[in-house]
N, C-alpha and C. Protein backbone atom coordinates (compact mmCIF):
# COMPACT_ATOMS: atom_id res chain seq x y z
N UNK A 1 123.85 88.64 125.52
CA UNK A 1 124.09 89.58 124.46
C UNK A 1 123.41 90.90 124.80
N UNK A 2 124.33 91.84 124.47
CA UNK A 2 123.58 93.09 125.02
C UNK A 2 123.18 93.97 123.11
N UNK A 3 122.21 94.72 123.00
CA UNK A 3 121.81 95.53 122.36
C UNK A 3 121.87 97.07 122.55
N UNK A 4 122.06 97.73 121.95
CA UNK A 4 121.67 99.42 122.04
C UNK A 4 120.40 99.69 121.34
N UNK A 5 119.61 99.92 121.81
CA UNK A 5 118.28 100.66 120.93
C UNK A 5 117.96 102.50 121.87
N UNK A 6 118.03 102.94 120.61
CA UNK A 6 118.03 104.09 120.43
C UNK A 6 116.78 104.98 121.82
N UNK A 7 117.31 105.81 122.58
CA UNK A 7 116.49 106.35 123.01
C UNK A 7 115.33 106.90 122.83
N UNK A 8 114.82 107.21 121.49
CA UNK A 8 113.33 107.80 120.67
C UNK A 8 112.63 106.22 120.72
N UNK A 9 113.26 105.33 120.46
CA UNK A 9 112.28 103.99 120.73
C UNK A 9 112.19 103.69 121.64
N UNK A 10 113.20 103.42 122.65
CA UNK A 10 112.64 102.87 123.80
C UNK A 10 111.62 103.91 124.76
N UNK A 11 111.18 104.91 124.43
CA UNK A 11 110.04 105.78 124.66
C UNK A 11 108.84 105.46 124.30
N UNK A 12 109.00 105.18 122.93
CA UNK A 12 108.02 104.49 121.90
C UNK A 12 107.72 103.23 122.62
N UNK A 13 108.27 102.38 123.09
CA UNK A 13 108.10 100.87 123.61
C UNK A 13 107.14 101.63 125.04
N UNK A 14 107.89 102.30 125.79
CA UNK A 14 107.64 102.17 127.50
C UNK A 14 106.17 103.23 127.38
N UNK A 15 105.86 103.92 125.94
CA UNK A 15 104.47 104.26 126.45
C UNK A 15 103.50 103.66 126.06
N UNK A 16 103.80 102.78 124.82
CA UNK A 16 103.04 101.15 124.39
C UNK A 16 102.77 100.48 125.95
N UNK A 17 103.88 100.35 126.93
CA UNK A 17 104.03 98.94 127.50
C UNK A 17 102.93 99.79 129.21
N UNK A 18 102.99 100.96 128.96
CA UNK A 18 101.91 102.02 130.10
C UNK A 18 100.66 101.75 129.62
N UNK A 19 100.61 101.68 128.40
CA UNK A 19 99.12 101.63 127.82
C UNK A 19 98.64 100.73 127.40
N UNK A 20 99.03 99.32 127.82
CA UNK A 20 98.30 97.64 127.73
C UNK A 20 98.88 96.92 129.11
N UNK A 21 97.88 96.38 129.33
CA UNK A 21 98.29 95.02 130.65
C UNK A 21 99.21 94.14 130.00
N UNK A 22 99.45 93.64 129.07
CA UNK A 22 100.12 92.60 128.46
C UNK A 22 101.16 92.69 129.13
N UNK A 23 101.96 93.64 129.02
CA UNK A 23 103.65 93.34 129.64
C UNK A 23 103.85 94.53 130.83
N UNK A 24 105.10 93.73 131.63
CA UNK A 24 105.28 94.25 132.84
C UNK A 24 106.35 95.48 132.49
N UNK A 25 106.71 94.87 131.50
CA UNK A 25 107.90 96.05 131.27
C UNK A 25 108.57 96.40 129.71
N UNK A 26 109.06 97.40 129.75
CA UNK A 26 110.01 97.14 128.08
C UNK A 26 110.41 96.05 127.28
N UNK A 27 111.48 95.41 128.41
CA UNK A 27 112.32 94.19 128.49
C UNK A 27 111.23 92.89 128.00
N UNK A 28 109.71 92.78 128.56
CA UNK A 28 109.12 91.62 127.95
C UNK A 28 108.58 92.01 126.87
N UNK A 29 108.37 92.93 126.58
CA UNK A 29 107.68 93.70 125.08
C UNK A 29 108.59 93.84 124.07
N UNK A 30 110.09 93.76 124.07
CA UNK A 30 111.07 93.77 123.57
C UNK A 30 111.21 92.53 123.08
N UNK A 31 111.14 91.15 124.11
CA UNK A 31 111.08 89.80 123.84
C UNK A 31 109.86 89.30 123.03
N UNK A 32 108.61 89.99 123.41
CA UNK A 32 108.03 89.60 122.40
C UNK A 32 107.88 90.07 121.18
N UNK A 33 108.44 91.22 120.80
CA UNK A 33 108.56 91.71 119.60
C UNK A 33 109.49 90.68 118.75
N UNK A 34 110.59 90.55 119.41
CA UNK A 34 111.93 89.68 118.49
C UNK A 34 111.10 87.98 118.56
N UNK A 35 110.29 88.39 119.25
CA UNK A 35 109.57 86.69 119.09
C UNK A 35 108.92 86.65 117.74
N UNK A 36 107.99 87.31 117.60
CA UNK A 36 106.91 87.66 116.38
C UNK A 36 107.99 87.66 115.23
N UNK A 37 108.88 88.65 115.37
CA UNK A 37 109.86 88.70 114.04
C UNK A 37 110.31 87.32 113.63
N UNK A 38 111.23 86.20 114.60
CA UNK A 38 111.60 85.41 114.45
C UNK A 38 110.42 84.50 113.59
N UNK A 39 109.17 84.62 114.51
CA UNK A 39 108.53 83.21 113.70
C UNK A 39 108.16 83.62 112.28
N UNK A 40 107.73 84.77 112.07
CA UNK A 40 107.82 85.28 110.68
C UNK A 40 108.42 84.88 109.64
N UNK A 41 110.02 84.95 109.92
CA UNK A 41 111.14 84.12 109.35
C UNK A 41 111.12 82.99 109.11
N UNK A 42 110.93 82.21 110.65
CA UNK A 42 110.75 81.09 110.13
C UNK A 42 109.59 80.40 109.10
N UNK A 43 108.39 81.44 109.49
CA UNK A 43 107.40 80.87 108.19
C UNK A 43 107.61 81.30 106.90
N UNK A 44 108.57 82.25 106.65
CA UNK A 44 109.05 82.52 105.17
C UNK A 44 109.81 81.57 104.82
N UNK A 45 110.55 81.25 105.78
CA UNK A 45 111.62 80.07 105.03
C UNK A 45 110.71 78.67 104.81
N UNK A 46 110.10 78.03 105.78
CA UNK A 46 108.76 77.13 105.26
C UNK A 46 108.48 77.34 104.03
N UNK A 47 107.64 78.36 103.67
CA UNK A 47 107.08 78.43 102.57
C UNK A 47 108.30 79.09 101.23
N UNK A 48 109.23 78.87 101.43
CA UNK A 48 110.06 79.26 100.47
C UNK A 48 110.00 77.67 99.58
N UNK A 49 110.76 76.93 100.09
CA UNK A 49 110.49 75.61 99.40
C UNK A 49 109.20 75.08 98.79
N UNK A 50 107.92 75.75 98.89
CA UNK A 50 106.72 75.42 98.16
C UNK A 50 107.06 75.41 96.72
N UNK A 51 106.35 74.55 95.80
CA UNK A 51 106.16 74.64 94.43
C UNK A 51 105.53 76.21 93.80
N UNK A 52 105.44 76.89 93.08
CA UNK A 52 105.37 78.12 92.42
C UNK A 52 103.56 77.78 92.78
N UNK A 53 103.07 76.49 92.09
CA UNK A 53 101.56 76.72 91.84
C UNK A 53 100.97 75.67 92.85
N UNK A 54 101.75 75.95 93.97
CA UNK A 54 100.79 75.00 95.30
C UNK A 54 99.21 76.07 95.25
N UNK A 55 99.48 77.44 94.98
CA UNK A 55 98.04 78.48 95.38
C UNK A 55 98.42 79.39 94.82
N UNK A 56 97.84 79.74 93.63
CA UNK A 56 97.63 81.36 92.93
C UNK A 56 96.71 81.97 93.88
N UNK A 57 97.53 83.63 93.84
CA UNK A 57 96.95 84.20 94.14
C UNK A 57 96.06 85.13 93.73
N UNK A 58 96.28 84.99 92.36
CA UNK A 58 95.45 85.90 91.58
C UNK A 58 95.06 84.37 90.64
N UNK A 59 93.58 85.20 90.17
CA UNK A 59 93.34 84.41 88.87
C UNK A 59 93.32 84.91 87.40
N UNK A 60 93.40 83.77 86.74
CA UNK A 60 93.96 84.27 85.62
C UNK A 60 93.73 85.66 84.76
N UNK A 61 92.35 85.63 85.00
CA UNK A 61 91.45 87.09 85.12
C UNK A 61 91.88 88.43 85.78
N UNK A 62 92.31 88.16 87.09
CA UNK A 62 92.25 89.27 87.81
C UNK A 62 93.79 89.68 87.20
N UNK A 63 94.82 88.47 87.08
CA UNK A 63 95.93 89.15 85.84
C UNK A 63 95.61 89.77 85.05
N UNK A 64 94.90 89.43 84.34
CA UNK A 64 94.36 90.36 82.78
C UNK A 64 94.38 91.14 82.87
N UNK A 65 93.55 91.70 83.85
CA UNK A 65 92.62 93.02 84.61
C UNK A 65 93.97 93.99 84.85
N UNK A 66 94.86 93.36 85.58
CA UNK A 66 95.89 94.28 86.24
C UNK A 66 96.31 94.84 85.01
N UNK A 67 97.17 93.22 84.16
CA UNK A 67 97.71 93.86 83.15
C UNK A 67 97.23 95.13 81.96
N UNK A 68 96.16 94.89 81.63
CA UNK A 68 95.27 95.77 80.99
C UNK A 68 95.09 97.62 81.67
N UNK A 69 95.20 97.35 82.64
CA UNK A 69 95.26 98.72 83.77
C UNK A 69 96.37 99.09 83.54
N UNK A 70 97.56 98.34 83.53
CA UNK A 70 99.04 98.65 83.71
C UNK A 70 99.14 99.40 82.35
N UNK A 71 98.60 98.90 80.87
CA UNK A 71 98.93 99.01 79.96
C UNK A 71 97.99 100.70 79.50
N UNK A 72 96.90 101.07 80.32
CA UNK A 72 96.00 102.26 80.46
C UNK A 72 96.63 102.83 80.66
N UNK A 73 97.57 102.44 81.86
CA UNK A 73 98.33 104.01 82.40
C UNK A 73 99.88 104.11 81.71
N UNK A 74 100.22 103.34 81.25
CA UNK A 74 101.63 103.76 80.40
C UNK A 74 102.20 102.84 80.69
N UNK A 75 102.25 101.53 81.83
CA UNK A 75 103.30 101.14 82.38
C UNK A 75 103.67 99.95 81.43
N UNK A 76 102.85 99.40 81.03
CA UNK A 76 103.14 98.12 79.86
C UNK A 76 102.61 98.83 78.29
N UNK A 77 103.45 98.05 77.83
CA UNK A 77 103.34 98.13 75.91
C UNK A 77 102.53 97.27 75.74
């Protein structure tokens, strides 16, 4: 499969890929970029099927707090 990416990025990539040892070239910095993206995905979709209250992230408090702020500045009634 071939891609087009825009000439202003692949500039952007090849002076990233001058300025770290990591990769030999565009082409593997390219692969590992679409790597990172992919597993991303895949850990969103993992955690999509979780229950709502496997882990709050706020506590019930720090809701309050927001809400109460929200309601200071105009945004809630």
């Amino acid at each position: 499969m071939k891609v087009e990416i825009k000439d202003k990025i692949i500039k952007r990539l090849q002076k990233r890929v001058k300025e770290t040892d990591e990769f030999n070239n565009v082409e593997e910095y390219i692969d590992y970029i679409l790597k990172q993206v992919a597993e991303r995905l895949d850990n969103e979709k993992e955690t999509e099927g979780e229950p709502e209250d496997s882990e709050e992230v706020y506590s019930k408090e720090d809701e309050e707090k927001v809400k109460e702020r929200l309601k200071s500045l105009g945004y809630l009634d």
